[in-house]
Protein backbone atom coordinates (compact mmCIF):
# COMPACT_ATOMS: atom_id res chain seq x y z
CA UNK A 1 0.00 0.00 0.00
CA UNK A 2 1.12 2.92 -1.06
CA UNK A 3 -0.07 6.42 0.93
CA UNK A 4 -0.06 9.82 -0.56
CA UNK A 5 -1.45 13.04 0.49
CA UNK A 6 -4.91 12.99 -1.13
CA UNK A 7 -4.47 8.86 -2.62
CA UNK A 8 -4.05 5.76 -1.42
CA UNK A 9 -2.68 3.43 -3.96
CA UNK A 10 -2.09 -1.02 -3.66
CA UNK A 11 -1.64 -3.79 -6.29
CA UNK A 12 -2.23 -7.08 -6.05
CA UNK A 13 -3.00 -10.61 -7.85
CA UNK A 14 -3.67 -8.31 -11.17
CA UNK A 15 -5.51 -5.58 -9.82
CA UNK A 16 -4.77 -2.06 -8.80
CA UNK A 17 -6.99 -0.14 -5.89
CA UNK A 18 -6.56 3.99 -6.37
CA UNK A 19 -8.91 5.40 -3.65
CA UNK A 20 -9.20 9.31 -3.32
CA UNK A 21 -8.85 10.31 0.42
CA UNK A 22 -9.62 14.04 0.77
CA UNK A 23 -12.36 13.28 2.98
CA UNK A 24 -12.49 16.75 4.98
CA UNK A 25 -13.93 17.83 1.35
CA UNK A 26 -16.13 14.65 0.34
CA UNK A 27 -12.76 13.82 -2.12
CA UNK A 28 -12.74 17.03 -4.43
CA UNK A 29 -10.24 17.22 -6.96
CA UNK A 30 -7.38 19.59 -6.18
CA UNK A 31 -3.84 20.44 -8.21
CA UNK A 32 -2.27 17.68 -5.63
CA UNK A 33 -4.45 15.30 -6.35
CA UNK A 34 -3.81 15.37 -9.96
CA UNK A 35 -0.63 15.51 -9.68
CA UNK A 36 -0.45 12.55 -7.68
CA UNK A 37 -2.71 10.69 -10.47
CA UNK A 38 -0.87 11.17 -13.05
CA UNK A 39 2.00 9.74 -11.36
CA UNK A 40 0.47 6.85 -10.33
CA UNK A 41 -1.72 6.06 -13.94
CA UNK A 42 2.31 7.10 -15.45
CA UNK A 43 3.61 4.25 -13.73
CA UNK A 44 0.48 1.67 -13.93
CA UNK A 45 0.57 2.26 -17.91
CA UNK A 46 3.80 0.76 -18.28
CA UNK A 47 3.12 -2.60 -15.59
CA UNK A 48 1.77 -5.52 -18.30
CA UNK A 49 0.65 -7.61 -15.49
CA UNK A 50 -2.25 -5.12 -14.57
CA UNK A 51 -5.80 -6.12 -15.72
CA UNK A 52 -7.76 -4.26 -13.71
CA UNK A 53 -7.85 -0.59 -11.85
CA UNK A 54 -10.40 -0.08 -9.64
CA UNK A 55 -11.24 3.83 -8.39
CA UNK A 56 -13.32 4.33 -5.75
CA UNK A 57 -13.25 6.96 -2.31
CA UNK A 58 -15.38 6.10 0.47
CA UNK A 59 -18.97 5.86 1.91
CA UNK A 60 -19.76 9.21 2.03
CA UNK A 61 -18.62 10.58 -1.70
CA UNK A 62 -16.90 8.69 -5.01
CA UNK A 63 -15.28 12.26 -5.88
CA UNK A 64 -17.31 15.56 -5.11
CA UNK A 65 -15.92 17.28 -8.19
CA UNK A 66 -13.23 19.76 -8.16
CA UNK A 67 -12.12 21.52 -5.58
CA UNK A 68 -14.21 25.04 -5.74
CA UNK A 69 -12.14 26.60 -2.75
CA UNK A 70 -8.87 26.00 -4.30
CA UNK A 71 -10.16 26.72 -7.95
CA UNK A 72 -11.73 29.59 -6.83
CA UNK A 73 -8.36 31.57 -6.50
CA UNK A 74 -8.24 31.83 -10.20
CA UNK A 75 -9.94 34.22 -12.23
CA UNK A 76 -9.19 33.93 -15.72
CA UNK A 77 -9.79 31.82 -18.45
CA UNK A 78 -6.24 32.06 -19.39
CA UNK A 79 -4.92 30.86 -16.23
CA UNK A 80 -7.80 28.30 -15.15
CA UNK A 81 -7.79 26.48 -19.13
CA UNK A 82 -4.32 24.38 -18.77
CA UNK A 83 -5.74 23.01 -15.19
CA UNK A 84 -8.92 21.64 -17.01
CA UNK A 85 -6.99 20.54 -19.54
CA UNK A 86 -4.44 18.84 -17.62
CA UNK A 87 -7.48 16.80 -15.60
CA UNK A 88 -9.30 16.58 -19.08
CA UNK A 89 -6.10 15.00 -20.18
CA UNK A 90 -5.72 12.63 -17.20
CA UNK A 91 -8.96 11.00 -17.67
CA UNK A 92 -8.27 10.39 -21.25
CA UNK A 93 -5.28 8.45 -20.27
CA UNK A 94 -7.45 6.74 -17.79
CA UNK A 95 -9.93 6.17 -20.35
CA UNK A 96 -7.31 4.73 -22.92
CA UNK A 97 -5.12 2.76 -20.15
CA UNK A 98 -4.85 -1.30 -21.68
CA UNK A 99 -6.73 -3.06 -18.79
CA UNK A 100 -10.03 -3.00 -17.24
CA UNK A 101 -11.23 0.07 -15.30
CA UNK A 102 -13.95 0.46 -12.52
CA UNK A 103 -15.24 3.49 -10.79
CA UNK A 104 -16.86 2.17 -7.44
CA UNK A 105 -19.18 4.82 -6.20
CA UNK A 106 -20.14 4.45 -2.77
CA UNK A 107 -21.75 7.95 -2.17
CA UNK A 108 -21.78 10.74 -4.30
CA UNK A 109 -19.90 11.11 -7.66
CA UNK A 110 -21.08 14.70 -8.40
CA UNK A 111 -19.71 17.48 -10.91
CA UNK A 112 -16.54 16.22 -11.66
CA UNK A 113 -16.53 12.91 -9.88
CA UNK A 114 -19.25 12.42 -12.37
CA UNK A 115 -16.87 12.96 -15.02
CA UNK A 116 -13.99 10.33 -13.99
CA UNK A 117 -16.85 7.68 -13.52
CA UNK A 118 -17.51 8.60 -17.31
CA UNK A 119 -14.31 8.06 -18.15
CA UNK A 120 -14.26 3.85 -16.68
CA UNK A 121 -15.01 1.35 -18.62
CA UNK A 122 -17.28 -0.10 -15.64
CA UNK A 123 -19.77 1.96 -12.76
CA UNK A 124 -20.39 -0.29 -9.99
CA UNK A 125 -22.51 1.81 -7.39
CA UNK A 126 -24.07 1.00 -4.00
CA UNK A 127 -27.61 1.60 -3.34
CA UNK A 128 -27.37 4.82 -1.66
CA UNK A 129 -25.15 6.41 -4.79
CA UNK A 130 -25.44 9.75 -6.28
CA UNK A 131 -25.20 10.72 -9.31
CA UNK A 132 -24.67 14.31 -11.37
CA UNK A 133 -23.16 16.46 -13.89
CA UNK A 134 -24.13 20.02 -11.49
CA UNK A 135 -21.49 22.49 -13.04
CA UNK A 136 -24.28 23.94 -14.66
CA UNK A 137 -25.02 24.73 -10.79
CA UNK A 138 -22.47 27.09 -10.37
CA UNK A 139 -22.54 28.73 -13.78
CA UNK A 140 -19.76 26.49 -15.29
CA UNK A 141 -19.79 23.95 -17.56
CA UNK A 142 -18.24 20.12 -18.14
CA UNK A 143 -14.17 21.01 -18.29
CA UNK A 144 -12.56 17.55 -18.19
CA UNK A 145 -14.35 15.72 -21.50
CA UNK A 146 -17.35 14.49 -19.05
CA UNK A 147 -19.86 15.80 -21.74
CA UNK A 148 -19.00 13.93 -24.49
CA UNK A 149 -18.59 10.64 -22.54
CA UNK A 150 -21.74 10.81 -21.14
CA UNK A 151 -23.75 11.59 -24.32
CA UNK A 152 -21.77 8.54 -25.96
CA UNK A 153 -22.41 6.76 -23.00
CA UNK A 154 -25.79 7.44 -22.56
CA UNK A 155 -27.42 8.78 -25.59
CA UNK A 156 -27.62 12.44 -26.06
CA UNK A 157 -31.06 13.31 -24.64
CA UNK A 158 -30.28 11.89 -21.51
CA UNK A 159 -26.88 13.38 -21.14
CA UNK A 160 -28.45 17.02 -22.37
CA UNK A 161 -31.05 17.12 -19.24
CA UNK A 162 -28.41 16.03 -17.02
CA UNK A 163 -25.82 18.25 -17.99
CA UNK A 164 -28.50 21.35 -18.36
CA UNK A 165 -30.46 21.37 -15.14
CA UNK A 166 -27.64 19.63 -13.06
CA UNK A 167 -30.07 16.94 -11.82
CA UNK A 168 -29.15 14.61 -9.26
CA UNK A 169 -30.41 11.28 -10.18
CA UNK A 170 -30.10 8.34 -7.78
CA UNK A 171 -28.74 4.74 -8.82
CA UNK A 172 -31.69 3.25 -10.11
CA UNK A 173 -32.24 6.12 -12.26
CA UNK A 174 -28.34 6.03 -13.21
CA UNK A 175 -28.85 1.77 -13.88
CA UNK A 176 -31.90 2.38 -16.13
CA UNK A 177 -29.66 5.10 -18.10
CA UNK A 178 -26.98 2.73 -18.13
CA UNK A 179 -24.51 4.91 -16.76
CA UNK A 180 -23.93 2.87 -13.78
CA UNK A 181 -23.96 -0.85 -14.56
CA UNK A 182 -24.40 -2.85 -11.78
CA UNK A 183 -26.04 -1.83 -8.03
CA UNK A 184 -24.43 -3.50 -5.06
CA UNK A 185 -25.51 -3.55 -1.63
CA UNK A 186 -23.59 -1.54 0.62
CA UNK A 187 -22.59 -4.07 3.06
CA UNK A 188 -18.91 -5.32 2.43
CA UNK A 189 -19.09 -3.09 -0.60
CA UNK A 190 -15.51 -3.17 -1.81
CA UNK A 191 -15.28 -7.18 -1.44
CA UNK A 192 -18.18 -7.22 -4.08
CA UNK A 193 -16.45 -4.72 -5.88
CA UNK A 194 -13.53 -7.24 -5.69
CA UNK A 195 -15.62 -10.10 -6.82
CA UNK A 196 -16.78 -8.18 -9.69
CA UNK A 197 -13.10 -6.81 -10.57
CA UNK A 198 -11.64 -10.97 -10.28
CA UNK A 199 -13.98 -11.89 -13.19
CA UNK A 200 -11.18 -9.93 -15.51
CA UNK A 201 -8.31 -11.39 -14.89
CA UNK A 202 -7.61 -14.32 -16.35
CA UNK A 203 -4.38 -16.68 -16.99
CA UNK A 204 -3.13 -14.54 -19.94
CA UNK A 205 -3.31 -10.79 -19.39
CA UNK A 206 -3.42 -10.31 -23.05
CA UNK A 207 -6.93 -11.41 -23.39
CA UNK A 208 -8.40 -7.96 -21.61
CA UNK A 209 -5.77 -5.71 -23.16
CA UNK A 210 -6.69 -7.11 -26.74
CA UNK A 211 -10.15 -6.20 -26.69
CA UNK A 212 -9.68 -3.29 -24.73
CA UNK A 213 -7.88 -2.31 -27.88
CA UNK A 214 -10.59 -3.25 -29.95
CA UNK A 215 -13.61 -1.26 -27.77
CA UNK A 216 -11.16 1.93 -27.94
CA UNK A 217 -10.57 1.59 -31.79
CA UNK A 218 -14.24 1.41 -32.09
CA UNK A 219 -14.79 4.35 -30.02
CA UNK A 220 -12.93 6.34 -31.61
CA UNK A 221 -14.11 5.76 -35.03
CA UNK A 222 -11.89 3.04 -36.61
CA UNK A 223 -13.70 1.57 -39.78
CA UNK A 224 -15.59 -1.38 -39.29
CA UNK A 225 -13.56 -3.06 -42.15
CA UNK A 226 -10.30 -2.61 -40.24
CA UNK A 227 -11.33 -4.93 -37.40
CA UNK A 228 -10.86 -8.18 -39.90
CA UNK A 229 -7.18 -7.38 -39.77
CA UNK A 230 -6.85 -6.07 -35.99
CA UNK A 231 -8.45 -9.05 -34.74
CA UNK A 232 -6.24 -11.27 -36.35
CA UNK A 233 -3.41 -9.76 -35.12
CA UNK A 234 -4.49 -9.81 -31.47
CA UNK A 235 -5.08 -14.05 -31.54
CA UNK A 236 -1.78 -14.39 -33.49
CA UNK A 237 -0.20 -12.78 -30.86
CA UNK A 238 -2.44 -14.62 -28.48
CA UNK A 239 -1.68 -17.71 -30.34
CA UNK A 240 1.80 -18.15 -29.88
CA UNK A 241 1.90 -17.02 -25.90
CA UNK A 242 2.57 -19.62 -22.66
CA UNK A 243 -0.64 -19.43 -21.49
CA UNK A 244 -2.39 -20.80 -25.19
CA UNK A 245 0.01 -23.46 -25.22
CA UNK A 246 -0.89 -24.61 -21.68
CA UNK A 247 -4.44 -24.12 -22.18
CA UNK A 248 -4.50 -26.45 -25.30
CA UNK A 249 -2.43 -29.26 -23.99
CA UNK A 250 -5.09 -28.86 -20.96
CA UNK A 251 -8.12 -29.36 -23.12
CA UNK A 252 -6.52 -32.13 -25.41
CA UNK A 253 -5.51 -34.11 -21.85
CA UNK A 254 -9.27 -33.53 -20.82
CA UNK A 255 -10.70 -34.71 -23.99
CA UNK A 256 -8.47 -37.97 -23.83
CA UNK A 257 -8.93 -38.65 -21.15
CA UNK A 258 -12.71 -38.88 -21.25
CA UNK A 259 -12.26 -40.31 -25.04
């Protein structure tokens, strides 16, 4: 376990735990925190034996969105655009990173908590989660790409009303809109989360990280007709590994031996 000022950071058996701990401020984002994100994401982008990265904070808030105290201090658009851009840029990374990711939302995962959960491949939420896009709340708007990954994630009248009126919806509301896609009970909530997180990693880390390539390619616009060729490529490489070795000779025993 690794402890920073606003993270706390652990690997293990294939999956890696970042949980925001700013809890005096329900989690909000400040220039720390990023920075201390990007170092971590830096160094989990280059470890091949990650399939999973799980985000979560605690019971009371996911991420409250950025810090308004500490953003407050600036006043122009020339000085506040390379902070959202630098977050904006974060969560693309996070959005992009090979494995499996999960935002775990325990309580609320508001403005732009909202936004990072957008940016996971998975929502897992308890029962008493919060959800909202409520910039609009304080006269702002979406500044870290939240927007566009919720419109794509779910549908663009949906994502309009929610990013308009800064609604708060709560998780059934957020399952039904498929933003958050499964609801767990809030007992022993991270050991489901666990559970849930285990079903990705498998023998040969390759598996995830091959169609994680292929979701990304397709979300960002990659021609149909150039999956033929990607796909091959990803079980050639698959084809000659350890693990697809091992797994044949395992089925061929098996089959034998019932034969």
């Amino acid at each position: 376990m690794f402890i920073m000022n606003t993270l706390i950071t652990h690997k293990k058996d294939g999956i890696g735990w970042i949980q925001f701990h700013r809890p005096a401020v329900r989690n909000a984002v400040n220039q720390e925190m990023m920075a201390e994100l990007e170092h971590v994401i830096t160094e989990w982008e280059q470890d091949e034996t990650l399939q999973v990265v799980v985000l979560y904070g605690d019971e009371k808030a996911f991420v409250s969105g950025g810090d308004v105290e500490a953003f407050h201090q600036i006043h122009t658009k020339e000085e506040i655009y390379p902070v959202m851009k630098r977050m904006g840029d974060l969560l693309q990374r996070i959005s992009e990173l090979k494995c499996i990711t999960i935002a775990a939302v325990e309580g609320i995962a508001v403005g732009g908590g909202c936004e990072i959960v957008t940016s996971c491949d998975f929502c897992l939420a308890s029962k008493k989660a919060k959800l909202g896009m409520i910039q609009s709340r304080i006269a702002i708007t979406t500044g870290w790409g939240g927007a566009s990954r919720l419109m794509n994630k779910i549908g663009k009248p949906n994502a309009l009303k929610m990013l308009i009126t800064g609604e708060v919806i709560d998780v059934e509301r957020a399952k039904e809109m498929q933003l958050v896609d499964e609801v767990i009970e809030s007992s022993h909530f991270l050991e489901k989360v666990k559970v849930f997180a285990q079903q990705f990693v498998l023998p040969s880390p390759m598996i995830g990280r091959a169609y994680k390539e292929v979701a990304l390619a397709l979300e960002q616009g990659t021609p149909l007709s150039a999956f033929a060729k990607i796909e091959a490529i990803n079980c050639a490489d698959c084809w000659e590994a350890e693990e697809h070795v091992q797994a044949v000779e395992r089925f061929l025993a098996k089959r034998n031996k019932v034969d």
